[in-house]
N, C-alpha and C. Protein backbone atom coordinates (compact mmCIF):
# COMPACT_ATOMS: atom_id res chain seq x y z
N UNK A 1 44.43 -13.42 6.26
CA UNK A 1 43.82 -12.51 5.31
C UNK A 1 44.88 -11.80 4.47
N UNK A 2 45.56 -11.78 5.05
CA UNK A 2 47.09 -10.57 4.26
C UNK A 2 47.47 -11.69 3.10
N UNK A 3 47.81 -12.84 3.26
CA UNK A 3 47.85 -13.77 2.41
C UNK A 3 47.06 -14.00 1.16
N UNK A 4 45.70 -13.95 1.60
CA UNK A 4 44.93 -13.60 0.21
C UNK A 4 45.15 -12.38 -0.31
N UNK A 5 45.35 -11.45 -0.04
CA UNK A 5 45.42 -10.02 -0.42
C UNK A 5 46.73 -9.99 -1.11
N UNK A 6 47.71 -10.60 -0.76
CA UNK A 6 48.96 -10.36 -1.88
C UNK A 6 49.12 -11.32 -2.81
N UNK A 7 48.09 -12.26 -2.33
CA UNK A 7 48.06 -13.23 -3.80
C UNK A 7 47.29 -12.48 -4.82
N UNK A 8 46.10 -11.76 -4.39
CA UNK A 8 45.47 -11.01 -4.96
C UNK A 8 45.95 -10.02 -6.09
N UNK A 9 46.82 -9.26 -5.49
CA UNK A 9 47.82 -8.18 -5.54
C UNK A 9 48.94 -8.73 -6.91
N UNK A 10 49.53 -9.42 -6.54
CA UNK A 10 50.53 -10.77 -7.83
C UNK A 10 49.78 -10.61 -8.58
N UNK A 11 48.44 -11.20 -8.69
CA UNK A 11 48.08 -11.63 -10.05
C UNK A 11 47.35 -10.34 -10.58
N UNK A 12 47.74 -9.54 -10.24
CA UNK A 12 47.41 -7.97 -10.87
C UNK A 12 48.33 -7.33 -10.72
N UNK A 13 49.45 -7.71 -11.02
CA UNK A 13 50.86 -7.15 -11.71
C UNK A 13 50.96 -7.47 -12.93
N UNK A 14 51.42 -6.44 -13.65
CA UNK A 14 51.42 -6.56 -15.24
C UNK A 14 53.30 -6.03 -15.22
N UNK A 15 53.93 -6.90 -15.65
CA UNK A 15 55.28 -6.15 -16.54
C UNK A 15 55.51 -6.39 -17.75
N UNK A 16 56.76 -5.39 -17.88
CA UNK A 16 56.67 -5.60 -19.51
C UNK A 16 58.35 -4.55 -19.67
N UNK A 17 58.37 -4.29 -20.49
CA UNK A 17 59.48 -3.72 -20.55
C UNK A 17 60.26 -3.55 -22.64
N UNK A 18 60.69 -2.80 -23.05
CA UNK A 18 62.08 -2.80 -24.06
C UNK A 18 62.32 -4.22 -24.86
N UNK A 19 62.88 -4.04 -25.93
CA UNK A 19 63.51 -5.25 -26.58
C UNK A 19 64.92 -5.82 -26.08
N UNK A 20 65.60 -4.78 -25.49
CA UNK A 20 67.01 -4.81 -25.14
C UNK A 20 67.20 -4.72 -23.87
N UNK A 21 66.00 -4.77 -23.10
CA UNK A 21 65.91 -5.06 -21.37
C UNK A 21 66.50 -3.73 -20.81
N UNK A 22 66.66 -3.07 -21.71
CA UNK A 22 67.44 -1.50 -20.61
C UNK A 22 66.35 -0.56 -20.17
N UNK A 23 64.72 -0.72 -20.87
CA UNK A 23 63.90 -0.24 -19.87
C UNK A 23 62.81 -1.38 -19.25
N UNK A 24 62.63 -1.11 -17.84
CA UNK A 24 61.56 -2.48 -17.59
C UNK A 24 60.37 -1.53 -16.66
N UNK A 25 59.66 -2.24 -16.67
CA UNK A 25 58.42 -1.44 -15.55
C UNK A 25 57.55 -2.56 -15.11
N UNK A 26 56.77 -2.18 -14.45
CA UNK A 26 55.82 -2.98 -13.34
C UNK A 26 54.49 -2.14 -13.20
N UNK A 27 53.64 -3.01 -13.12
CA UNK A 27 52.26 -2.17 -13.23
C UNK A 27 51.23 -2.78 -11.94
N UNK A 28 51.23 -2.20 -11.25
CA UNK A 28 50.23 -2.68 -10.04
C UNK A 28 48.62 -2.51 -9.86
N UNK A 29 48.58 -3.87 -9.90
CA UNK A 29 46.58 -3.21 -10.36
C UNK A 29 46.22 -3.54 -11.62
N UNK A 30 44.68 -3.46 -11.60
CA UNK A 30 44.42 -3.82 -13.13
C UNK A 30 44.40 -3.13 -13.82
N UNK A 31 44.83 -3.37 -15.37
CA UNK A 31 44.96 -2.37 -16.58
C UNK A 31 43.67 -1.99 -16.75
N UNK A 32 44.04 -1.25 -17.48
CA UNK A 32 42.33 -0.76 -18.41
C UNK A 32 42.35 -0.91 -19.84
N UNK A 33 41.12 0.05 -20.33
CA UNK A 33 41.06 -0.25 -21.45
C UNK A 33 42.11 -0.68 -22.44
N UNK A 34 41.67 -1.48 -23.30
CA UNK A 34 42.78 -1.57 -24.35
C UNK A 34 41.96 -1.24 -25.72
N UNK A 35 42.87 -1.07 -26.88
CA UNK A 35 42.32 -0.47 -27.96
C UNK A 35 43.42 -0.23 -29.09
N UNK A 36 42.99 -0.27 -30.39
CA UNK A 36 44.14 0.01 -31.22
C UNK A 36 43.56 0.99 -32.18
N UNK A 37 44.63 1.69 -32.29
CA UNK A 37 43.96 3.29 -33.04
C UNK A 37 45.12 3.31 -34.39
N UNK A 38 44.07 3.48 -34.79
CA UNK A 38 44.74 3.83 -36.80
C UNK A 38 45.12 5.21 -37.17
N UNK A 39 45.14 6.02 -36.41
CA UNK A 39 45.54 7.18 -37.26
C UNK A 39 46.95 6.97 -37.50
N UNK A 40 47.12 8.06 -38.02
CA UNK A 40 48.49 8.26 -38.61
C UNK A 40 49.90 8.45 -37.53
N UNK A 41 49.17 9.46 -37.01
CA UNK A 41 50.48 9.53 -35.21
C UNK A 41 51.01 7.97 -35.05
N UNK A 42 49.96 7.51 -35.06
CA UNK A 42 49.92 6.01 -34.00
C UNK A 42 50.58 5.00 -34.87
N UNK A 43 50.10 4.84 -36.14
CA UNK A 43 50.88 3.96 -37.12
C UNK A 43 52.68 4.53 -37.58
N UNK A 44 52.87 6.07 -37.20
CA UNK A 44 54.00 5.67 -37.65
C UNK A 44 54.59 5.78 -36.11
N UNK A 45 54.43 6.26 -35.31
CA UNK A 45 54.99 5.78 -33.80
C UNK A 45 55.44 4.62 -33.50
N UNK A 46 54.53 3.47 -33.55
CA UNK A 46 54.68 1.90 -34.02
C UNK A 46 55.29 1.08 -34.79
N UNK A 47 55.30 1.82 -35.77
CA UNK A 47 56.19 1.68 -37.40
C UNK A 47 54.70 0.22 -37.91
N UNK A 48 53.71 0.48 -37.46
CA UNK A 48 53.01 -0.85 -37.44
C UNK A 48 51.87 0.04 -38.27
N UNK A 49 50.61 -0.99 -38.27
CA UNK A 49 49.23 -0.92 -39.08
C UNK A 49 48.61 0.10 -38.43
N UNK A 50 48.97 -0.04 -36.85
CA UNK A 50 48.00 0.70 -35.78
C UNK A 50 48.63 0.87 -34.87
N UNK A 51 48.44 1.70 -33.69
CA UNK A 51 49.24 1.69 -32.48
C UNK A 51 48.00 0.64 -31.40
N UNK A 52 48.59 -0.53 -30.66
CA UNK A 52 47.78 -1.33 -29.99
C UNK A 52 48.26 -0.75 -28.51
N UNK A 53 47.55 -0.35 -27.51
CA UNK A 53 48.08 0.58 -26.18
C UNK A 53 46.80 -0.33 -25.32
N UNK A 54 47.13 -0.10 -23.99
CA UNK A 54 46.50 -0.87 -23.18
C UNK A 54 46.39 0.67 -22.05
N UNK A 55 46.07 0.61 -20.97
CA UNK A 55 45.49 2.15 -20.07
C UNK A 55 46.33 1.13 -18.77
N UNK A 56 46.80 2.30 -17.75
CA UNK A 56 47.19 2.18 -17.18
C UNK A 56 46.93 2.75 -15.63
N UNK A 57 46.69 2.77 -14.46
CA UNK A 57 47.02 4.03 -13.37
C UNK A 57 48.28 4.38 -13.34
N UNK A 58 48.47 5.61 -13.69
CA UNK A 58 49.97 6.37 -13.69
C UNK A 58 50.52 5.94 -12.41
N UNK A 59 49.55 6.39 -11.43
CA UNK A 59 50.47 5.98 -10.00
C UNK A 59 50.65 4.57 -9.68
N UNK A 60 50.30 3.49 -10.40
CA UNK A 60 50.37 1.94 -10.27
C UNK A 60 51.82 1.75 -11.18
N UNK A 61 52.88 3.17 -11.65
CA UNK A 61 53.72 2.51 -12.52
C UNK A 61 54.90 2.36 -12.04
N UNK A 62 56.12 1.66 -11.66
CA UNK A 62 57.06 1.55 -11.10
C UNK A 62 58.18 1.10 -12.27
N UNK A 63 59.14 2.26 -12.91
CA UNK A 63 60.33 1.79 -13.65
C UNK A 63 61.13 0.94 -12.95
N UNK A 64 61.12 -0.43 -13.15
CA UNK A 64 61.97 -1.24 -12.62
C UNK A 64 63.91 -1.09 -12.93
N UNK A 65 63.73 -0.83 -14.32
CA UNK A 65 65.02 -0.33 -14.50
C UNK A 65 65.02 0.47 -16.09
N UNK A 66 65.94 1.25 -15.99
CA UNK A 66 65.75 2.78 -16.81
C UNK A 66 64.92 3.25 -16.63
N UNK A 67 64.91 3.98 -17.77
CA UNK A 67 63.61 4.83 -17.78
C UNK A 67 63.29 5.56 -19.49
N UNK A 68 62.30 5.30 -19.75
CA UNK A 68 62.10 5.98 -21.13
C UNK A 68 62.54 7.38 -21.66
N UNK A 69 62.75 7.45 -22.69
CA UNK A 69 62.93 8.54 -23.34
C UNK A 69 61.81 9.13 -23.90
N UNK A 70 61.36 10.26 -24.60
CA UNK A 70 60.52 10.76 -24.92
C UNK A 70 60.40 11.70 -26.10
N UNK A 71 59.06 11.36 -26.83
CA UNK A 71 59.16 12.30 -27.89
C UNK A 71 57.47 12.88 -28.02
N UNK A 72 57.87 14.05 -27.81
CA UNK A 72 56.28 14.62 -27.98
C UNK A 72 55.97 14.74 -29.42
N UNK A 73 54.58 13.83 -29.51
CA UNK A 73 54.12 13.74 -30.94
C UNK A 73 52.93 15.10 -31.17
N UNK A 74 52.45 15.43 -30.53
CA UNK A 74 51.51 16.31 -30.50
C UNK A 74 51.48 17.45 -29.57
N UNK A 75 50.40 18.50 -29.18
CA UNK A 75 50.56 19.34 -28.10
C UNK A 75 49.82 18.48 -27.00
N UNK A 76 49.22 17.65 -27.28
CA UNK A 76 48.83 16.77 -25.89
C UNK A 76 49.38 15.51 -25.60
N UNK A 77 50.19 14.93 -26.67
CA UNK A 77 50.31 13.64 -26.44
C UNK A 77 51.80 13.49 -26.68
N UNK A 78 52.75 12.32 -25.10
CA UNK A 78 53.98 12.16 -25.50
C UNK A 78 53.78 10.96 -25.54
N UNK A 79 55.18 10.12 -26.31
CA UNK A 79 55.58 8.95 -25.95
C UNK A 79 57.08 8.64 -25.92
N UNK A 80 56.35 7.67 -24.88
CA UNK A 80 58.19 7.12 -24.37
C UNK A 80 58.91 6.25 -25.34
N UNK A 81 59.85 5.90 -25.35
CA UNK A 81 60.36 4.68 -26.32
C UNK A 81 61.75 4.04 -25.23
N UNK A 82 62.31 3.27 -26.11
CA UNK A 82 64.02 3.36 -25.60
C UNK A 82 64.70 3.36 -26.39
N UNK A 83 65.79 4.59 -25.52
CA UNK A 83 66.53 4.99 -26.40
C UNK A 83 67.91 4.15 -27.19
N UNK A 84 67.62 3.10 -26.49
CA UNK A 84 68.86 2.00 -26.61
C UNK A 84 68.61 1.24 -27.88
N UNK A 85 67.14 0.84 -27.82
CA UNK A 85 66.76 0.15 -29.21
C UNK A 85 65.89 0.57 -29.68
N UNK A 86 64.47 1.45 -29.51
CA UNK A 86 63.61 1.95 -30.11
C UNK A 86 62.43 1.66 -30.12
N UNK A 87 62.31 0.86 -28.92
CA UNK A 87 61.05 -0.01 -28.89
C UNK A 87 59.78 0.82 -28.24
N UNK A 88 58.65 0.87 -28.92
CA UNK A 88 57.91 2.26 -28.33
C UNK A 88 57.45 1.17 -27.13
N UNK A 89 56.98 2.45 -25.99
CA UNK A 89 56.94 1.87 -24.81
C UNK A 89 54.90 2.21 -24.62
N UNK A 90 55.37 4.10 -24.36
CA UNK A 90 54.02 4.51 -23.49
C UNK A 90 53.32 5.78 -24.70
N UNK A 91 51.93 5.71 -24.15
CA UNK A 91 51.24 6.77 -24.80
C UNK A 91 50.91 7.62 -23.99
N UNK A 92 51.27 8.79 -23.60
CA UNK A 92 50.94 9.70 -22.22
C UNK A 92 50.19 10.68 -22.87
N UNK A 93 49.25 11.17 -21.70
CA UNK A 93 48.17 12.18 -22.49
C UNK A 93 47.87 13.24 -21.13
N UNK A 94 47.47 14.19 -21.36
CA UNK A 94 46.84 15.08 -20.14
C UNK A 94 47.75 14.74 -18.80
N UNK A 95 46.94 14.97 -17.48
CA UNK A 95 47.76 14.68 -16.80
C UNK A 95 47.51 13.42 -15.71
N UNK A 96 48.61 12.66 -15.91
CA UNK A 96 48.35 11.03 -15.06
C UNK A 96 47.97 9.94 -15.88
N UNK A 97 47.40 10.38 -17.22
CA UNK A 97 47.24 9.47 -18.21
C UNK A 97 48.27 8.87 -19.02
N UNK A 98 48.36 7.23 -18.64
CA UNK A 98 49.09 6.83 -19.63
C UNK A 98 49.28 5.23 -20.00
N UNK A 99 49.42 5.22 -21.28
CA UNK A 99 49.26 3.58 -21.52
C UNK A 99 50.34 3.04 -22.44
N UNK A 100 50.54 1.80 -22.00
CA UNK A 100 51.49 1.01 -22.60
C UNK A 100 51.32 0.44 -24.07
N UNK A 101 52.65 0.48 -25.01
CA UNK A 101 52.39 -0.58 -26.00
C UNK A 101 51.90 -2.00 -25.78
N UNK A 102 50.94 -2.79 -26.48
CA UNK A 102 50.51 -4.05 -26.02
C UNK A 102 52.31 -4.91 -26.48
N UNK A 103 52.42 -5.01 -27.20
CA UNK A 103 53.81 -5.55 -27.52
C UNK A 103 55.11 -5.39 -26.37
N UNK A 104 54.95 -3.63 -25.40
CA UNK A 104 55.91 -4.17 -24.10
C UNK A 104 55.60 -4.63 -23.42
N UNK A 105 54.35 -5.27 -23.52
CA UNK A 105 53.76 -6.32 -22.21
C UNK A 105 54.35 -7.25 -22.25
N UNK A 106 54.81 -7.87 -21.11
CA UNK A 106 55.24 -9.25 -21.21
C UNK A 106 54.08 -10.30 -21.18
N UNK A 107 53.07 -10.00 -21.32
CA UNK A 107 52.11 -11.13 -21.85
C UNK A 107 51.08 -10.38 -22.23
N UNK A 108 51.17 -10.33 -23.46
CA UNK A 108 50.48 -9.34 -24.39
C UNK A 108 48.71 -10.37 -24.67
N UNK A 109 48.98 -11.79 -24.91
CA UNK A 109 48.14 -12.40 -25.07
C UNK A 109 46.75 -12.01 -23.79
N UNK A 110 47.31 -11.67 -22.69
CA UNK A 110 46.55 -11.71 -21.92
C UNK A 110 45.78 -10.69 -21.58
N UNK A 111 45.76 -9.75 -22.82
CA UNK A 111 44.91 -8.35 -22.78
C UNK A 111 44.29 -8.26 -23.86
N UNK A 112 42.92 -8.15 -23.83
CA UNK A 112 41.38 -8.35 -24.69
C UNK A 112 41.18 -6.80 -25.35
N UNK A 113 41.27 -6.98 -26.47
CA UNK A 113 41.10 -5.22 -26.73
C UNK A 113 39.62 -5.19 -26.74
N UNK A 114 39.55 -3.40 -26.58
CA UNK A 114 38.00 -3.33 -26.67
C UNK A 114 37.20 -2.47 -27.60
N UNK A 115 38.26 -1.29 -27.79
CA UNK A 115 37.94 -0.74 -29.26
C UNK A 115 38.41 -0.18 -30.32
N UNK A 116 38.28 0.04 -31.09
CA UNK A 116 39.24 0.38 -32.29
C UNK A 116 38.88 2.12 -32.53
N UNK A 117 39.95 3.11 -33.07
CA UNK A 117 39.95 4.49 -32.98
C UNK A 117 40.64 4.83 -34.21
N UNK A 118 40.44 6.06 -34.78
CA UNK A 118 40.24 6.88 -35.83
C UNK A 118 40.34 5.95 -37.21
N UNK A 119 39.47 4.51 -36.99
CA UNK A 119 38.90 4.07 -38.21
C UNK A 119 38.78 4.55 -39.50
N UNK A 120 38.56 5.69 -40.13
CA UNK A 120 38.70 6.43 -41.27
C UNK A 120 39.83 6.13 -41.80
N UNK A 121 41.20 6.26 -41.18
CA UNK A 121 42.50 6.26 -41.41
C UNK A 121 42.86 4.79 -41.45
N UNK A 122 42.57 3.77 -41.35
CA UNK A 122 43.12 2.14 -41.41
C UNK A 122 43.47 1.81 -42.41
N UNK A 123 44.22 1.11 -42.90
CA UNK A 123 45.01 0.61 -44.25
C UNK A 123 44.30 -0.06 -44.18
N UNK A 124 44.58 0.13 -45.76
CA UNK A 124 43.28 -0.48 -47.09
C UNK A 124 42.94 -1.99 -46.66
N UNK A 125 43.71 -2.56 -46.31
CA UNK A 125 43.94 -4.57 -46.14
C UNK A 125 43.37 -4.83 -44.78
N UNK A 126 43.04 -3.86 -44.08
CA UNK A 126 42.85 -4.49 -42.53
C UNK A 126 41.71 -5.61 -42.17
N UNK A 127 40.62 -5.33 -42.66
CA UNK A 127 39.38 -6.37 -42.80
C UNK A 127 40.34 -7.65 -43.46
N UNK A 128 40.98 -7.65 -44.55
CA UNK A 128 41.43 -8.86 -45.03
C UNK A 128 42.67 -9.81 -44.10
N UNK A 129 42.67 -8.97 -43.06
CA UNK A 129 44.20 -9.95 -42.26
C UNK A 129 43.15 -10.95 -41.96
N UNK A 130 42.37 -11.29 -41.37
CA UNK A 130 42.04 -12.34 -40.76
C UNK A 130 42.11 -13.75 -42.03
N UNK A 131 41.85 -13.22 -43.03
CA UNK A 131 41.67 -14.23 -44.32
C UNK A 131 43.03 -14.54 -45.03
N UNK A 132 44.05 -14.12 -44.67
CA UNK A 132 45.06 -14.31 -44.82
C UNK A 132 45.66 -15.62 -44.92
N UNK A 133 46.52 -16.33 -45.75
CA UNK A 133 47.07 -17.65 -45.30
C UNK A 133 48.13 -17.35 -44.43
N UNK A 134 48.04 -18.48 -43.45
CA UNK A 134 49.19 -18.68 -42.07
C UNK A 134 49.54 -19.62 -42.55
N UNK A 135 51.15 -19.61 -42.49
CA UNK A 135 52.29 -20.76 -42.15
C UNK A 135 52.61 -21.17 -40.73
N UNK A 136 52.32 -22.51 -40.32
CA UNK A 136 52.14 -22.60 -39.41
C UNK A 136 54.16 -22.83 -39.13
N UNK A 137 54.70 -22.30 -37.68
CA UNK A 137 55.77 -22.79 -37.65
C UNK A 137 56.47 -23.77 -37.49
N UNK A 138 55.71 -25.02 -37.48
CA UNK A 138 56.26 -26.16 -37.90
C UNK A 138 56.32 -26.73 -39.79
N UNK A 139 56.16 -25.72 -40.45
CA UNK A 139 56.39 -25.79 -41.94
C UNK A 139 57.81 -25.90 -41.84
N UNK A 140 58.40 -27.36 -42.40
CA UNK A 140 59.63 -27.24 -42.78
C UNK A 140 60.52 -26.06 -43.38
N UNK A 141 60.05 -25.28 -44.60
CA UNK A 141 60.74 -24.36 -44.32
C UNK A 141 61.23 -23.06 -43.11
N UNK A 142 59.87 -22.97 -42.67
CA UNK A 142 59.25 -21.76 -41.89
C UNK A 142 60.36 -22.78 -40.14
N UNK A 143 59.96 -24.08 -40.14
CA UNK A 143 60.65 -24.51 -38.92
C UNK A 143 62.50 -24.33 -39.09
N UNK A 144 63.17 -24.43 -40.36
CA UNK A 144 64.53 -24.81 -40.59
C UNK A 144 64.83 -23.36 -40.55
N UNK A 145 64.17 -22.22 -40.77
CA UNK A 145 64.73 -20.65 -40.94
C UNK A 145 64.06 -20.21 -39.40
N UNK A 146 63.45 -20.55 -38.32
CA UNK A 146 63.29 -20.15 -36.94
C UNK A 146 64.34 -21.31 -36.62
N UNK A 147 65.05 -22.52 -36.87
CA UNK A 147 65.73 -23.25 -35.97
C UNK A 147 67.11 -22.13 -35.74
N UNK A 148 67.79 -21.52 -37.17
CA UNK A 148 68.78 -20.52 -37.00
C UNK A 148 69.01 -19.40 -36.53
N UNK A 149 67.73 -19.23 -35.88
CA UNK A 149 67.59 -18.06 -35.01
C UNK A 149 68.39 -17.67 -34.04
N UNK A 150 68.83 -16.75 -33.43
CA UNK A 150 69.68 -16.85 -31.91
C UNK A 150 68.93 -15.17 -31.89
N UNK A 151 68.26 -15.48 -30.52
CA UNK A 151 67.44 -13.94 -29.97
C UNK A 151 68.66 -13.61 -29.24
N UNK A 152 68.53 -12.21 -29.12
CA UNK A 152 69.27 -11.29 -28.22
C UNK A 152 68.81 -10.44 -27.87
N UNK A 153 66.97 -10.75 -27.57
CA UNK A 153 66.28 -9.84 -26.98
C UNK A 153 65.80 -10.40 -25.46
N UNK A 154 65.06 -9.53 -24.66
CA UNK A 154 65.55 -9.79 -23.30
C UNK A 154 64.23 -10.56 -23.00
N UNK A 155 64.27 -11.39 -22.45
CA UNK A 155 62.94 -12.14 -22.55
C UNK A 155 61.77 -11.55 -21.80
N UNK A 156 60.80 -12.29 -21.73
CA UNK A 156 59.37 -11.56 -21.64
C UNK A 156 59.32 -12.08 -19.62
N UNK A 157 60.09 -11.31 -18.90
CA UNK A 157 59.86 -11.58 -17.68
C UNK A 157 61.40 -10.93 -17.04
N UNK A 158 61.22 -10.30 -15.32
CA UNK A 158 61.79 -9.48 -14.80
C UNK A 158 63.25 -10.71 -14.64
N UNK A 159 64.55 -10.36 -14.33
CA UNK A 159 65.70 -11.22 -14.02
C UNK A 159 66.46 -10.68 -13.68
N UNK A 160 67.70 -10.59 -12.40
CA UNK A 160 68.72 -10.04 -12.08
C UNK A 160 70.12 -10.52 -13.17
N UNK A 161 69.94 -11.63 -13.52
CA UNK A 161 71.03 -12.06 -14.41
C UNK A 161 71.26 -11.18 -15.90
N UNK A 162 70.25 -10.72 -16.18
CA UNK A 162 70.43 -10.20 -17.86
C UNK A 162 71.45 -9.18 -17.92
N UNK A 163 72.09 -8.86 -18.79
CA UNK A 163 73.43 -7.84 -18.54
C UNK A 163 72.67 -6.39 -18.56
């Protein structure tokens, strides 16, 4: 029985971590809600359209290595980032509340949002992304300018080797 239970347990670990691997974390248990909110806090926190955050149990969070920095955006609300590269991390609220950027997930694909928040405020284009033309990355150009790439970001999974 213990056997099923930590297989159980695995596949309800969520990590994620920084661009530059100097903060990492571990999330035990299942996430919660997810959602992307348009106000203004959130879009420029992000430097993005929207802030996309996923919910968390505070006590399910384990800094694997560092630890965030912090900037209080409001009288209720902080967030973490790192301070090494800038990558926003967490959205903390009240007390024990707090949720991750979908982007420090290391598998971001695998979280379903569920609702969208302070709608009023969304840039003008948002209905139109979906209608957008995509280059797919095998477009010769689009493939010959990703072949010159060299990442020096820390990949999307925990490792003792990374410096």
């Amino acid at each position: 029985m213990s056997g099923e239970y930590e297989t159980l347990q695995a596949m309800m670990t969520s990590t994620g971590g920084c661009q530059c691997g100097a903060v990492r974390f571990r999330i035990e248990g299942e996430l919660g809600e997810a959602s992307i909110c348009h106000c203004r806090m959130c879009q420029k926190a992000t430097g993005g359209l929207f802030g996309p955050y996923v919910g968390a149990p505070f006590d399910a969070v384990t800094w694997t290595r560092g630890q965030p920095s912090y900037f209080q955006s409001s009288n209720k609300v902080r967030r973490g980032f790192c301070r090494d590269c800038g990558t926003p991390l967490t959205f903390e609220y009240g007390e024990g509340n707090i949720s991750f950027t979908l982007g420090a997930i290391d598998k971001p694909r695998s979280v379903h949002l569920s609702e969208q928040l302070a709608s009023p405020e969304r840039i003008a284009d948002f209905e139109a992304l979906a209608s957008l033309p995509e280059h797919p990355t095998d477009e010769p150009r689009a493939a010959a300018h990703l072949a010159g790439i060299i990442s020096f970001q820390h990949p999307d999974f925990d490792t003792t080797s990374w410096p």
